[in-house]
Protein backbone atom coordinates (compact mmCIF):
# COMPACT_ATOMS: atom_id res chain seq x y z
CA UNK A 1 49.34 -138.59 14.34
CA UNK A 2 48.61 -135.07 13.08
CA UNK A 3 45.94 -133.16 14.80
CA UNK A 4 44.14 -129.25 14.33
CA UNK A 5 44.36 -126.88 16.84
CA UNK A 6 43.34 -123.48 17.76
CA UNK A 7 46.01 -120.61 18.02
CA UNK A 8 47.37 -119.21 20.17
CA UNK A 9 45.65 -121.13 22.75
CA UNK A 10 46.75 -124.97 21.70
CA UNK A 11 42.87 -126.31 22.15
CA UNK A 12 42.74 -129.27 20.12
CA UNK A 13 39.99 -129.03 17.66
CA UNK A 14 40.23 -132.42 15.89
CA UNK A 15 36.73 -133.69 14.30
CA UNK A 16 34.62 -131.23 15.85
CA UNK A 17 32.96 -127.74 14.92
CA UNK A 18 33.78 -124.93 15.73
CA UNK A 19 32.34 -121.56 15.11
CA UNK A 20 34.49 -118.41 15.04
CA UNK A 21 33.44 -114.83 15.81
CA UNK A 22 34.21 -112.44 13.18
CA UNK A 23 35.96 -113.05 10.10
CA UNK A 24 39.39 -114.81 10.88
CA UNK A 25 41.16 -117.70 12.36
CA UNK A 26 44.41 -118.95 12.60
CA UNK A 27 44.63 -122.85 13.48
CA UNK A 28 47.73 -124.69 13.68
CA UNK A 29 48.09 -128.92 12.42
CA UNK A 30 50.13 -130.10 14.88
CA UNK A 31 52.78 -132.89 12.91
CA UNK A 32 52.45 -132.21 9.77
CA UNK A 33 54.69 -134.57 7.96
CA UNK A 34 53.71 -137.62 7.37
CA UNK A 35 55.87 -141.04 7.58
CA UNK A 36 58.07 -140.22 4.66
CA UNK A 37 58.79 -136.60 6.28
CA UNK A 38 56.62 -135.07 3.56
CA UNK A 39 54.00 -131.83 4.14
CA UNK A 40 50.81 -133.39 4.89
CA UNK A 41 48.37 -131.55 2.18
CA UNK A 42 45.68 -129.09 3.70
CA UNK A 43 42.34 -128.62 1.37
CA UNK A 44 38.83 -126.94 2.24
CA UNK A 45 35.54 -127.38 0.87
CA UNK A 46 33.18 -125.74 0.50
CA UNK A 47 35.69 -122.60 -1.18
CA UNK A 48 33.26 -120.41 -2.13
CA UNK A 49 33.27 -117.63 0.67
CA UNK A 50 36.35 -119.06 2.31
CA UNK A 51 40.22 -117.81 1.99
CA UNK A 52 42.86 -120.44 3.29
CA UNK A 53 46.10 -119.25 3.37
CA UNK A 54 49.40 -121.49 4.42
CA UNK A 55 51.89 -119.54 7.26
CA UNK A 56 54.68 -120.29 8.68
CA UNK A 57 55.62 -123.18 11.47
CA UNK A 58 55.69 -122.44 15.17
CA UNK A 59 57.10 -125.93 17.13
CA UNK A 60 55.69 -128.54 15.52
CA UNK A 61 52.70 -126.98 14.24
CA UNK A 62 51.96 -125.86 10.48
CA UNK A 63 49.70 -122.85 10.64
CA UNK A 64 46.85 -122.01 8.73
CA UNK A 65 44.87 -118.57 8.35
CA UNK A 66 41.02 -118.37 7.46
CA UNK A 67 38.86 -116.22 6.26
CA UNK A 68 35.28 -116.00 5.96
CA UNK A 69 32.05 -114.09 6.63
CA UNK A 70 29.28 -115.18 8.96
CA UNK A 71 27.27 -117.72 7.77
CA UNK A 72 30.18 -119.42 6.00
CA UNK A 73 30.84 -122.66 6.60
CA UNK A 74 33.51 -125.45 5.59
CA UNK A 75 35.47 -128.45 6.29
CA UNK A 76 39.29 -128.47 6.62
CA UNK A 77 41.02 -131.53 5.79
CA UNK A 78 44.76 -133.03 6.72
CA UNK A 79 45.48 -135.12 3.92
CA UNK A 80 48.42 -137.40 2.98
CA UNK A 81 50.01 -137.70 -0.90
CA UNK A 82 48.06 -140.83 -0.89
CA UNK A 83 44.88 -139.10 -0.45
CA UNK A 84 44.38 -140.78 3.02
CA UNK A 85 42.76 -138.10 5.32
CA UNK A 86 44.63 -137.57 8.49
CA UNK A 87 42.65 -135.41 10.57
CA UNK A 88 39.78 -133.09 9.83
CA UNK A 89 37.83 -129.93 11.53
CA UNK A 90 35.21 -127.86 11.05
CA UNK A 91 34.98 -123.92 10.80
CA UNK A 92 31.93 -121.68 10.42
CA UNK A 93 32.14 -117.94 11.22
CA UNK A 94 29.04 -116.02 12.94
CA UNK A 95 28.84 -112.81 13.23
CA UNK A 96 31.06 -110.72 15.91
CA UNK A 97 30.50 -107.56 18.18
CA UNK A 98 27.15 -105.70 19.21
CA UNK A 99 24.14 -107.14 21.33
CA UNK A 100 23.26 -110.89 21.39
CA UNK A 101 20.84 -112.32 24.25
CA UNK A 102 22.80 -115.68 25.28
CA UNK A 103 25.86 -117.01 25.52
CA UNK A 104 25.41 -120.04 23.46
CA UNK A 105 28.03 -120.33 20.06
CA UNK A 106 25.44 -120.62 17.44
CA UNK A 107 23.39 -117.32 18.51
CA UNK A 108 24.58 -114.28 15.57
CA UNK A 109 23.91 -110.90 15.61
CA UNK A 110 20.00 -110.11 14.11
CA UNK A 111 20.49 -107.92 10.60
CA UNK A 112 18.01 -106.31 8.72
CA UNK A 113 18.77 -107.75 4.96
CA UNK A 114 15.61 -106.70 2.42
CA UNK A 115 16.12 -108.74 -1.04
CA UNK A 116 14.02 -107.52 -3.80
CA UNK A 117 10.25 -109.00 -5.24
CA UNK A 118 12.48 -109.13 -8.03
CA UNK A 119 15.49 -111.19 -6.70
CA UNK A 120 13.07 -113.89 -4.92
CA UNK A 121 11.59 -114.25 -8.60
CA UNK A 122 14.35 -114.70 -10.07
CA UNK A 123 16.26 -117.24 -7.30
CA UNK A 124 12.96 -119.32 -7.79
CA UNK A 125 12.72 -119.31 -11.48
CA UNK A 126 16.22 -120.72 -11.49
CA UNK A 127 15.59 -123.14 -8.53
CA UNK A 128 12.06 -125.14 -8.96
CA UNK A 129 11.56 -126.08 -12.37
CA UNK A 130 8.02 -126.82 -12.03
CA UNK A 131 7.32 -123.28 -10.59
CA UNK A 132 5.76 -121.00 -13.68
CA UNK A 133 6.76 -117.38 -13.60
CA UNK A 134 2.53 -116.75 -11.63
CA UNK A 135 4.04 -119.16 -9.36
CA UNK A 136 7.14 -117.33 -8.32
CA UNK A 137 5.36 -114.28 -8.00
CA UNK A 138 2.76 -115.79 -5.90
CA UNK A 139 5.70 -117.65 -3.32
CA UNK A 140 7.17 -113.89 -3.70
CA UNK A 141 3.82 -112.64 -2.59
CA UNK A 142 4.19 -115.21 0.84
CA UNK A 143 7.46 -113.91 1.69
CA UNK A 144 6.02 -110.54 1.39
CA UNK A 145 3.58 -111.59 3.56
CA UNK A 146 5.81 -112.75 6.00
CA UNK A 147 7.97 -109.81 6.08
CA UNK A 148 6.16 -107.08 6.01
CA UNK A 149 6.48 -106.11 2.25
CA UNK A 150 10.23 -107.85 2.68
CA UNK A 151 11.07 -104.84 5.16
CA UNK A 152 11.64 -106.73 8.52
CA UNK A 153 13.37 -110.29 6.70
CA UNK A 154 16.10 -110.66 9.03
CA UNK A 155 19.17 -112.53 8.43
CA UNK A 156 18.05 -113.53 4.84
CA UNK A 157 15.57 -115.82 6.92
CA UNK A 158 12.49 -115.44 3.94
CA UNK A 159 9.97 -117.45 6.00
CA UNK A 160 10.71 -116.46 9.19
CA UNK A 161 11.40 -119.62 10.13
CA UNK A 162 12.12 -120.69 13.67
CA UNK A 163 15.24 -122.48 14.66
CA UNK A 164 16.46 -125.11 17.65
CA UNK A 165 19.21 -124.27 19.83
CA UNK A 166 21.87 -126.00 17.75
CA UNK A 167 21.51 -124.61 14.23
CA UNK A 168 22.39 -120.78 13.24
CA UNK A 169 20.26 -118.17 14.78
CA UNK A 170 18.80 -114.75 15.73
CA UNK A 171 15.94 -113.25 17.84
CA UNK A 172 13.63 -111.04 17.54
CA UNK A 173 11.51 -108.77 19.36
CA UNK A 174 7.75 -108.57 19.57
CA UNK A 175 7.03 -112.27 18.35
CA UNK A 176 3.60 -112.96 18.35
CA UNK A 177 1.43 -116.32 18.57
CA UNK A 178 -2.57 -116.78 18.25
CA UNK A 179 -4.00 -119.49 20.81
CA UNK A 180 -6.86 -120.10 22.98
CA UNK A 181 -6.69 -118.27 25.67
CA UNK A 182 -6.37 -120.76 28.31
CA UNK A 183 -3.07 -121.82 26.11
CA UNK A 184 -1.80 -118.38 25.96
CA UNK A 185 -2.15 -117.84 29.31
CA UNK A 186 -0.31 -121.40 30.05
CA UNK A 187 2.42 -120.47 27.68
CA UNK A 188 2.54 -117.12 29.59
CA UNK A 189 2.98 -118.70 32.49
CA UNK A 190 5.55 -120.90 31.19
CA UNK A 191 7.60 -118.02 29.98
CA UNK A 192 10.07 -116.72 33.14
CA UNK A 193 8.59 -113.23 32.50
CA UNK A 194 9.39 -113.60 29.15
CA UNK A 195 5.80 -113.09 27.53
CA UNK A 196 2.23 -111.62 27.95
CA UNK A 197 -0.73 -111.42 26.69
CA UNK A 198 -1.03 -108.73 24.12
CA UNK A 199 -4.05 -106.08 24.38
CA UNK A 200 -7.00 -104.99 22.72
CA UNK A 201 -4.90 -101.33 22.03
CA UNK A 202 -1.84 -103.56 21.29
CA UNK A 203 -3.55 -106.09 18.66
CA UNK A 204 -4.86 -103.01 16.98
CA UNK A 205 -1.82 -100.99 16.67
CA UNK A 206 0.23 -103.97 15.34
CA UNK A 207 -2.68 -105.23 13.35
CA UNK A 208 -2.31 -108.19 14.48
CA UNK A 209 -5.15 -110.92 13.42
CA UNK A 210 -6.91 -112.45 16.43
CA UNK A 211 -9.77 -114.70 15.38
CA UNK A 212 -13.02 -114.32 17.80
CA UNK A 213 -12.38 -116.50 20.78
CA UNK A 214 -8.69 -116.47 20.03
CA UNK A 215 -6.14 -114.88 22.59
CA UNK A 216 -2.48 -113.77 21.00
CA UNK A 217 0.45 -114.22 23.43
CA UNK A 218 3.41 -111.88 22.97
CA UNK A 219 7.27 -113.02 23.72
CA UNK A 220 10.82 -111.24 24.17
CA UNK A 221 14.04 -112.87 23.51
CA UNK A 222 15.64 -115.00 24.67
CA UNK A 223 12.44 -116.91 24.59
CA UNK A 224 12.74 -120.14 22.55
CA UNK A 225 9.43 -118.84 20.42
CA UNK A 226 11.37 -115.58 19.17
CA UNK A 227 14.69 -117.54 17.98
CA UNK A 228 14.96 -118.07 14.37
CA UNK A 229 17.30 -119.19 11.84
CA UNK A 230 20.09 -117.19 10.50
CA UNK A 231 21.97 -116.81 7.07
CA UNK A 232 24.74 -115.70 5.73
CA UNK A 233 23.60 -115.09 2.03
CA UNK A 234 20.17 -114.83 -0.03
CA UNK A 235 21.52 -118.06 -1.74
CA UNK A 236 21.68 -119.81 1.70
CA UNK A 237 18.44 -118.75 3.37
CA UNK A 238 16.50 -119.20 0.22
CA UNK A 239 17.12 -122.62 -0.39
CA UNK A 240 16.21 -123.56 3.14
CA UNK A 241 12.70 -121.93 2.67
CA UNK A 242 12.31 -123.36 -0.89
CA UNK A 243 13.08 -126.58 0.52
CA UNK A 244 10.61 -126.24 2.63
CA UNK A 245 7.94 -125.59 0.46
CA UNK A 246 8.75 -128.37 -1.81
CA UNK A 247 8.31 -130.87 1.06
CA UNK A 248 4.95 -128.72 1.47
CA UNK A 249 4.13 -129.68 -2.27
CA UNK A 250 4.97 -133.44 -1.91
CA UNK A 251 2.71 -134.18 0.92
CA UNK A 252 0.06 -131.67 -1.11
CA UNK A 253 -1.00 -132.54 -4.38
CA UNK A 254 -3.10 -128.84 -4.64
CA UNK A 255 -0.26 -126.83 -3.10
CA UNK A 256 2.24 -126.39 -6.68
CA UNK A 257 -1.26 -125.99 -8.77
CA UNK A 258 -2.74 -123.18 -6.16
CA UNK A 259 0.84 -121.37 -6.61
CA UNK A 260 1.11 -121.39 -10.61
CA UNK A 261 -2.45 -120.52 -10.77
CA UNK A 262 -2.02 -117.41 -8.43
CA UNK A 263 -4.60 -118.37 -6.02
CA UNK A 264 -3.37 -116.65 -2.40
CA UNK A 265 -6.40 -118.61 -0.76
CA UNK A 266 -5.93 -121.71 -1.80
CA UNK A 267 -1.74 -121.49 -1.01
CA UNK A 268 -2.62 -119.77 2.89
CA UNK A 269 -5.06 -122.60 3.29
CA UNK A 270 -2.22 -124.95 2.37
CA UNK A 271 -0.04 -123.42 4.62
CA UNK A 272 -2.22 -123.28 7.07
CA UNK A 273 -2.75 -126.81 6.94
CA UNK A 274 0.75 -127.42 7.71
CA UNK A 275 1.03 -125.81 10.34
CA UNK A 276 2.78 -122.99 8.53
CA UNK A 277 1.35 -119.84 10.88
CA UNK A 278 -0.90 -119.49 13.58
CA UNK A 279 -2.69 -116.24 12.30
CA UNK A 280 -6.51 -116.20 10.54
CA UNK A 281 -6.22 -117.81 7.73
CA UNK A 282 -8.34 -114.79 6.01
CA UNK A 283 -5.93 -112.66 6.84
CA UNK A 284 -3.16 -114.04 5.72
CA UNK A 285 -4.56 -114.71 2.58
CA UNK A 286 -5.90 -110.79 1.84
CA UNK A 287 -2.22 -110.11 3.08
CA UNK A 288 -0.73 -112.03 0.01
CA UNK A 289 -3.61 -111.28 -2.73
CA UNK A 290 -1.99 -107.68 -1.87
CA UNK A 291 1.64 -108.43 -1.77
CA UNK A 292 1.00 -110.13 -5.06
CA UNK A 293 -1.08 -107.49 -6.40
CA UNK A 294 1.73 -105.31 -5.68
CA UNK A 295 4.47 -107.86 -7.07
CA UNK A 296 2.41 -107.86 -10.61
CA UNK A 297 2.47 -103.98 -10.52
CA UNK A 298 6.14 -103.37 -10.01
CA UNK A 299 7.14 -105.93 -12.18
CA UNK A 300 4.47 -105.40 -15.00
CA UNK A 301 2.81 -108.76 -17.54
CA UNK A 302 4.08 -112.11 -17.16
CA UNK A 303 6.21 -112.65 -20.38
């Protein structure tokens, strides 16, 4: 029976994912012809972002080049004139080259990628129909928020949103988390010299929010808490945080009528609520009244 493979090594890659650094592959389907002695059929989907092109045969082996850029992801099927699949494998291409903290697959290269006020607008417009044009402005604003004024989005990752081992991701530096501080100083503990607790001079020069009575610990990669999820487009990373905040709307009746209506403190107390951040919740909500102050500025009235 026909089966993938890697070239030029020969490792069998039937049913299973497998990620490729940099931007192309060659894989071979071992016995390609099917009972009749006919070409077995080789398709991909998704296409978009993905170049398949047929080579020649080495042995018994059909091969197959790919290309792609990180982020990409698709499924390459052996398939018979029938339509009957064969075998199937698949292919998703991280990012290749420079300084990366572990050795697992999934961990890509972190890359500064700043969309636009303008762009996340627009991307929601088109993607939540019951979002007005206040209430893309104001979900704008939270990204901002996030971000930095959109300046340190990393890997199109819009909510800075945290990842497990097994999906796409990055780290960063620096990440910071508010707790008591008996549980900063456990998670401290916990970290293999991997965290601290930040101090007064630190706090300040970040501007960090610290609630009274609150403690903030500080980790470094490759510490679980400074991993995050990483994307290969806008498109990609922006419906994962959209999605996100739709689930946030379900479970929240207020949460959709706080955004349309522009109201940063009700939409940080929503967030809050779910667990969102662990920051004051005043903060973060004069942090987006400015962001969105800002957003309404550069982008003038609301038609």
């Amino acid at each position: 029976m026909a089966h993938f493979h890697k070239m030029p090594n020969g490792q069998r890659i039937s049913t299973q994912t497998i990620t490729v650094p940099g931007s192309t592959i060659t894989i071979g389907l071992w016995g390609y012809l099917d009972f009749s002695r006919n070409e077995l059929f080789v398709d991909w989907c998704p296409q978009v972002g993905i170049n398949l092109v047929r080579k020649g045969i080495v042995g018994n082996s059909r091969l197959y080049e790919l290309k792609g850029s990180p982020g990409k992801k698709t499924r390459v099927e052996a398939l018979a004139s029938d339509g009957a699949e064969w075998d199937w494998c698949e292919i998703e291409f991280i990012a290749a080259g420079g300084k990366t903290y572990t050795s697992n697959p999934r961990e890509v290269l972190t890359r500064r990628t700043t969309p636009t006020p303008l762009d996340v607008v627009n991307m929601l417009l088109a993607s939540w129909s019951e979002l007005t044009a206040n209430g893309a402005r104001t979900l704008t604003a939270q990204f901002m928020a996030e971000t930095g004024g959109g300046r340190y989005c990393f890997n199109w990752n819009l909510g800075n949103v945290k990842s497990g081992p097994n999906e796409l991701h990055m780290y960063l530096h620096g990440v910071w988390e508010v707790d008591s501080p008996h549980g900063a100083q456990a998670q401290v503990a916990r970290a293999n010299g991997l965290a601290h607790i930040a101090t007064a001079d630190e706090i300040k020069k970040h501007g960090w929010g610290c609630p009274p009575g609150k403690a903030i610990a500080v980790f470094e990669p490759p510490h679980p808490q400074c991993r995050f999820r990483a994307y290969g487009s806008l498109q990609d990373g922006s419906q994962r945080w959209l999605l996100h905040h739709q689930a946030i709307a379900r479970r929240d009746i207020n949460f959709l009528t706080a955004l349309n209506a522009g109201n940063s403190a009700a939409v940080a107390h929503a967030l809050k609520q779910a667990g969102y951040y662990t920051g004051a919740e005043a903060d973060y909500a004069r942090n987006m009244t400015r962001k969105k102050a800002d957003i309404d500025r550069a982008l003038g009235p609301i038609p």
